[in-house]
Protein backbone atom coordinates (compact mmCIF):
# COMPACT_ATOMS: atom_id res chain seq x y z
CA UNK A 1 4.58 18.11 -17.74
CA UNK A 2 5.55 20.23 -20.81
CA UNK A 3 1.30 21.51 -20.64
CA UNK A 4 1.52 22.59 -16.87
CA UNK A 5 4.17 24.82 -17.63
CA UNK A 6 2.90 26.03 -20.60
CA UNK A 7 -0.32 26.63 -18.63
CA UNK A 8 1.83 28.64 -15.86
CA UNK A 9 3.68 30.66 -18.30
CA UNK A 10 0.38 31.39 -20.14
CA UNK A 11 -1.13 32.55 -16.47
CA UNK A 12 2.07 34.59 -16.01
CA UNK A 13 1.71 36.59 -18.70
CA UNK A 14 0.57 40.24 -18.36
CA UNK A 15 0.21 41.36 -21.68
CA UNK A 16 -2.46 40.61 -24.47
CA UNK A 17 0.03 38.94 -27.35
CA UNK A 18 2.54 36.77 -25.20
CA UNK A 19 -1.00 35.15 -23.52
CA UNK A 20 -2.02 34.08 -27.05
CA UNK A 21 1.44 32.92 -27.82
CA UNK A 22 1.34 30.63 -24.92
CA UNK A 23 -2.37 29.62 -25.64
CA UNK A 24 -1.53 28.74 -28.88
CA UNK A 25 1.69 26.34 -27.87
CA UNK A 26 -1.15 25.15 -25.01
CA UNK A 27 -3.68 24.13 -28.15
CA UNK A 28 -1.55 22.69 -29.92
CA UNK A 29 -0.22 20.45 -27.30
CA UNK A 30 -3.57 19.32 -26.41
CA UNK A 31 -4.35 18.44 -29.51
CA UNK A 32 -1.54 16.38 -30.39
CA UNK A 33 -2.13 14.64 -27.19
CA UNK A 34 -5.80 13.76 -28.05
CA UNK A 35 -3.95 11.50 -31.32
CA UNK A 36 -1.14 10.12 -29.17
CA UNK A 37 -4.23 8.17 -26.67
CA UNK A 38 -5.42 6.64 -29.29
CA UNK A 39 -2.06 4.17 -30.06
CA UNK A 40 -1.95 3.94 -26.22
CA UNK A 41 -0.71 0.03 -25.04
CA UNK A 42 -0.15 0.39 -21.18
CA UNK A 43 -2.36 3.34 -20.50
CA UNK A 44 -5.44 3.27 -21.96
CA UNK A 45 -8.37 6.82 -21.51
CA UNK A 46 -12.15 5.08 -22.25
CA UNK A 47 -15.03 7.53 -21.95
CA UNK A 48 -18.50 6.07 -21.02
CA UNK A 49 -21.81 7.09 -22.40
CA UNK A 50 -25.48 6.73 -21.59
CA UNK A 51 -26.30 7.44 -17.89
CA UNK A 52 -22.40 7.42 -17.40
CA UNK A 53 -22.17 10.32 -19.48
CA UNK A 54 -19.51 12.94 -17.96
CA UNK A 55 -17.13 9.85 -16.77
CA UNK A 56 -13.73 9.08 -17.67
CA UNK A 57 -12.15 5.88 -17.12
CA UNK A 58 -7.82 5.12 -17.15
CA UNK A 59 -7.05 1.69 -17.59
CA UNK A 60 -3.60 1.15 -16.44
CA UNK A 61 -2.23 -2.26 -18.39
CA UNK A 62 1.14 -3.43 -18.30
CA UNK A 63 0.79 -6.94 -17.08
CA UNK A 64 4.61 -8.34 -17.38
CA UNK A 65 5.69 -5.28 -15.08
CA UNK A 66 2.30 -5.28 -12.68
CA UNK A 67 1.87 -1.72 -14.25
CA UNK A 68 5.40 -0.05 -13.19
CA UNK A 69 6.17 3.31 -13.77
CA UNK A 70 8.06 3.07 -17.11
CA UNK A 71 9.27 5.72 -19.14
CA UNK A 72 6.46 4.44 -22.18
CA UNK A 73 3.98 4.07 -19.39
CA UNK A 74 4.35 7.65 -17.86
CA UNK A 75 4.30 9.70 -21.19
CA UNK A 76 0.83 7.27 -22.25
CA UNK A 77 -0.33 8.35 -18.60
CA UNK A 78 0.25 11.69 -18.92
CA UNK A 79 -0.94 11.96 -22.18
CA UNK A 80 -4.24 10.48 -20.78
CA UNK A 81 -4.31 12.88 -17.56
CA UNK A 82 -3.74 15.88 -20.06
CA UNK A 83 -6.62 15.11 -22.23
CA UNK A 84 -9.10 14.34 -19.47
CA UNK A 85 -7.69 18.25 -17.80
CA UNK A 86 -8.81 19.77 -20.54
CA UNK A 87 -12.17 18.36 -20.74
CA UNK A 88 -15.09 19.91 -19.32
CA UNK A 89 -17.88 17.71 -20.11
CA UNK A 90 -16.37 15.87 -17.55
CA UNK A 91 -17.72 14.93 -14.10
CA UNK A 92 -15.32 12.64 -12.56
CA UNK A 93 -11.94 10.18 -13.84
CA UNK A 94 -11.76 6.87 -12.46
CA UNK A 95 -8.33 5.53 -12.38
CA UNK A 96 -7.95 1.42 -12.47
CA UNK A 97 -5.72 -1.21 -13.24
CA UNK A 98 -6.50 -4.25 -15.96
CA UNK A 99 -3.82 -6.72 -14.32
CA UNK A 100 -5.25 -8.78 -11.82
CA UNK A 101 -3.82 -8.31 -7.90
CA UNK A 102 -1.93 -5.16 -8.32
CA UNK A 103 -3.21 -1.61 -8.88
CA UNK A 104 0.27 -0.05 -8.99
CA UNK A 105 3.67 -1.31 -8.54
CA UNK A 106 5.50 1.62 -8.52
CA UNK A 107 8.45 2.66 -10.41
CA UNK A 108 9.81 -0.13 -12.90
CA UNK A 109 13.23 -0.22 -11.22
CA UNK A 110 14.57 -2.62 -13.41
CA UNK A 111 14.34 0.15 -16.49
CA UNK A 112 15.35 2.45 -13.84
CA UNK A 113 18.81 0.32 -13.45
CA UNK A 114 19.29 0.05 -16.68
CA UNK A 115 19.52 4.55 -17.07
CA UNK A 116 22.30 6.69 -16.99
CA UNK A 117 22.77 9.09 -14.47
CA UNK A 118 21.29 11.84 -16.95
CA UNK A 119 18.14 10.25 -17.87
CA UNK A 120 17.17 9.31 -13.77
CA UNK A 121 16.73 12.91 -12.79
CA UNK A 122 14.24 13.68 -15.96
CA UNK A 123 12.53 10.67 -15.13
CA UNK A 124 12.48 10.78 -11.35
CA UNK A 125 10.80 14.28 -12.11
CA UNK A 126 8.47 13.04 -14.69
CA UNK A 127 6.87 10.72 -12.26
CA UNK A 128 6.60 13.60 -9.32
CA UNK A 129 4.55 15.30 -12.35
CA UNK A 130 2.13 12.79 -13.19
CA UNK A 131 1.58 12.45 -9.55
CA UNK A 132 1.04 15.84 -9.28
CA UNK A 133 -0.86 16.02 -12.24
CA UNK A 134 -3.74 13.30 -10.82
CA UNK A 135 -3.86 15.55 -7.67
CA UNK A 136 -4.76 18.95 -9.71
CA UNK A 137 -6.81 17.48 -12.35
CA UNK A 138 -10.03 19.83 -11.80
CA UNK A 139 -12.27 16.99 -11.90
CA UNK A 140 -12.43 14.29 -9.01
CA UNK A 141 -10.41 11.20 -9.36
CA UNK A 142 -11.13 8.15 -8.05
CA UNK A 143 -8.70 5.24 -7.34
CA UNK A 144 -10.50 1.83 -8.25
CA UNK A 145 -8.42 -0.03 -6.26
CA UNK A 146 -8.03 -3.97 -6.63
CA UNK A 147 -4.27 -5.47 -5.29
CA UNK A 148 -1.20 -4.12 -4.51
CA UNK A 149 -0.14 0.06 -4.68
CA UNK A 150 3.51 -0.23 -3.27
CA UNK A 151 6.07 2.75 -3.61
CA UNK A 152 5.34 5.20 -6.33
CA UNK A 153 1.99 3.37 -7.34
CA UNK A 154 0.70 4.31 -3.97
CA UNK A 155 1.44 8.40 -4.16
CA UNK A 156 -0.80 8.18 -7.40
CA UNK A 157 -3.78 6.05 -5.65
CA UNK A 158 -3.05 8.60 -2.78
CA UNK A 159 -3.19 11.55 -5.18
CA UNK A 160 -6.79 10.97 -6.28
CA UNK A 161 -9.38 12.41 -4.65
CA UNK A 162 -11.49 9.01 -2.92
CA UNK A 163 -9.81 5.95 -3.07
CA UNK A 164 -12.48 2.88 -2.93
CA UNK A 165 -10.66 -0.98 -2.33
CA UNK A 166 -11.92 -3.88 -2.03
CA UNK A 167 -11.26 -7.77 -3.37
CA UNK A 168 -12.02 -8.15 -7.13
CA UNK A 169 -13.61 -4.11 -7.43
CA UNK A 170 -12.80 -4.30 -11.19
């Protein structure tokens, strides 16, 4: 979220120094990204080599909550969605889910209970952005499919660009 703005403000600008300022902020946020992937646990970013050179794979993995939309979950996610935006070796991202019978299942509205009032509206905008994010990634996306994609986890599976389903696809 923080990157897409930093990439607006960067567009924005008219003159010469306050472009590099933002460009600079933008580097640096991409790189510290890149690091934070790596100690992913629900949101994992594979890249595949060989023939499948040029493809991107996010594993969503957060079995006890049939991969809700957590707070943890959507920084890892977007952390994954910003790495693979500023890639371009790549051809395509394929988005799928490790737990079995559920692609997506939505916002985790238990952790969602559990918020104050100040922390919902942060984090009912967070997940708009990581929606968003999936739909303007400048690569196609496709949504690997395999279960369930109820409330929230549907607008991201909806957000990709081709959505392929079918019984055990992963």
């Amino acid at each position: 979220m923080a990157t897409f703005t930093l990439n607006r403000m960067h567009l924005l600008c008219r003159n010469t120094h306050c472009r590099s300022f933002f460009a600079g902020f933008i580097q640096r946020a991409q790189l510290s990204t890149l690091e934070s992937v790596r100690k992913n646990e629900q949101c994992k970013l594979e890249y595949l080599g060989g023939e499948n050179n040029g493809i991107a794979v996010i594993s969503m993995e957060r079995p006890e909550a049939r991969n809700a939309l957590g707070k943890q979950f959507l920084r890892e996610f977007a952390d994954c969605t910003n790495v693979v935006k500023f890639d371009k070796n790549l051809r395509v991202v394929i988005l799928r889910s490790l737990v079995k019978g559920v692609f997506c299942a939505g916002a985790d509205l238990k952790e969602r209970a559990k918020m104050t009032n100040e922390e919902t509206g942060p984090f009912v905008a967070g997940l708009r952005a990581s929606v968003s994010e999936v739909a303007n990634l400048p690569m196609p996306v496709v949504a690997a499919i395999d279960g369930f994609a109820l409330g929230g986890g549907l607008e991201v599976a909806l957000a990709c660009d081709i959505r392929v389903s079918c019984k055990l696809l992963v």
